[in-house]
N, C-alpha and C. Protein backbone atom coordinates (compact mmCIF):
# COMPACT_ATOMS: atom_id res chain seq x y z
N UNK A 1 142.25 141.83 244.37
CA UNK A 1 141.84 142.47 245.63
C UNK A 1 142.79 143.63 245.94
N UNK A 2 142.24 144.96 246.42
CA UNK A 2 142.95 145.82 246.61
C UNK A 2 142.71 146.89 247.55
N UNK A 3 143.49 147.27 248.69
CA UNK A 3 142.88 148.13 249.64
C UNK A 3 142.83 149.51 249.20
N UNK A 4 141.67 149.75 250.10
CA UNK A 4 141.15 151.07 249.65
C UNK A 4 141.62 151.86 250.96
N UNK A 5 141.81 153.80 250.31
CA UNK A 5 142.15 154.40 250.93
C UNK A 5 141.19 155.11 252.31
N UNK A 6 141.48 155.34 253.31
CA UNK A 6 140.51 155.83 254.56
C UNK A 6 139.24 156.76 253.92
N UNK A 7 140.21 157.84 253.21
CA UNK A 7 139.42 159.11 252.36
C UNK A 7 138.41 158.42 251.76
N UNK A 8 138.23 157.00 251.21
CA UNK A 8 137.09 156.35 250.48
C UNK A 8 136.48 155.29 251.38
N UNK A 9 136.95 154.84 251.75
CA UNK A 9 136.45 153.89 252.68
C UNK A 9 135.25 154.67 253.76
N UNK A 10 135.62 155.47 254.76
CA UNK A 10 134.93 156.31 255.60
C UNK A 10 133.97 156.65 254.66
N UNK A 11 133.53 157.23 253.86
CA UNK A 11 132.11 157.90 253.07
C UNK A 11 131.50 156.62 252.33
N UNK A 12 131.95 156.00 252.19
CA UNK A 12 131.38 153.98 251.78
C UNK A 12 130.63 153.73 252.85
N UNK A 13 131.52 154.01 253.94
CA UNK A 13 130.52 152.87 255.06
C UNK A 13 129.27 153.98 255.22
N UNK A 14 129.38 155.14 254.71
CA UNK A 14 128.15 156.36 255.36
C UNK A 14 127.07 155.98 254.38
N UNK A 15 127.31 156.05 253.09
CA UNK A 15 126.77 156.00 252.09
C UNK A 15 125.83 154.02 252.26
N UNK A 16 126.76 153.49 252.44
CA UNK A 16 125.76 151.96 253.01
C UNK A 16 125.05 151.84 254.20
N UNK A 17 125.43 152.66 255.25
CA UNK A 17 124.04 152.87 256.41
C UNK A 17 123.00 153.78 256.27
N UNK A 18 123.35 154.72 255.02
CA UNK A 18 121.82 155.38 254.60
C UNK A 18 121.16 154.62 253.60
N UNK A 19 121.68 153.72 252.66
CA UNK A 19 120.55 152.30 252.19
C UNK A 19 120.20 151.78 253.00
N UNK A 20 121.03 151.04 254.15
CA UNK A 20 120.65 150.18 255.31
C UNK A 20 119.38 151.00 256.06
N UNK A 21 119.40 152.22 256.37
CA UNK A 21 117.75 152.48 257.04
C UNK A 21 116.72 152.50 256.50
N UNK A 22 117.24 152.85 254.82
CA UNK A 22 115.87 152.90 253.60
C UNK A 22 114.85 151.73 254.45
């Protein structure tokens, strides 16, 4: 397990609420 940086994290969560409205 390993934390991820803000710079990746922030465009992750964007990138999974534009599947989530598909």
């Amino acid at each position: 397990f390993y934390v991820l940086p803000e710079s990746v994290l922030i465009p992750m969560f964007i990138i999974i609420g534009v599947w989530g409205s598909r």
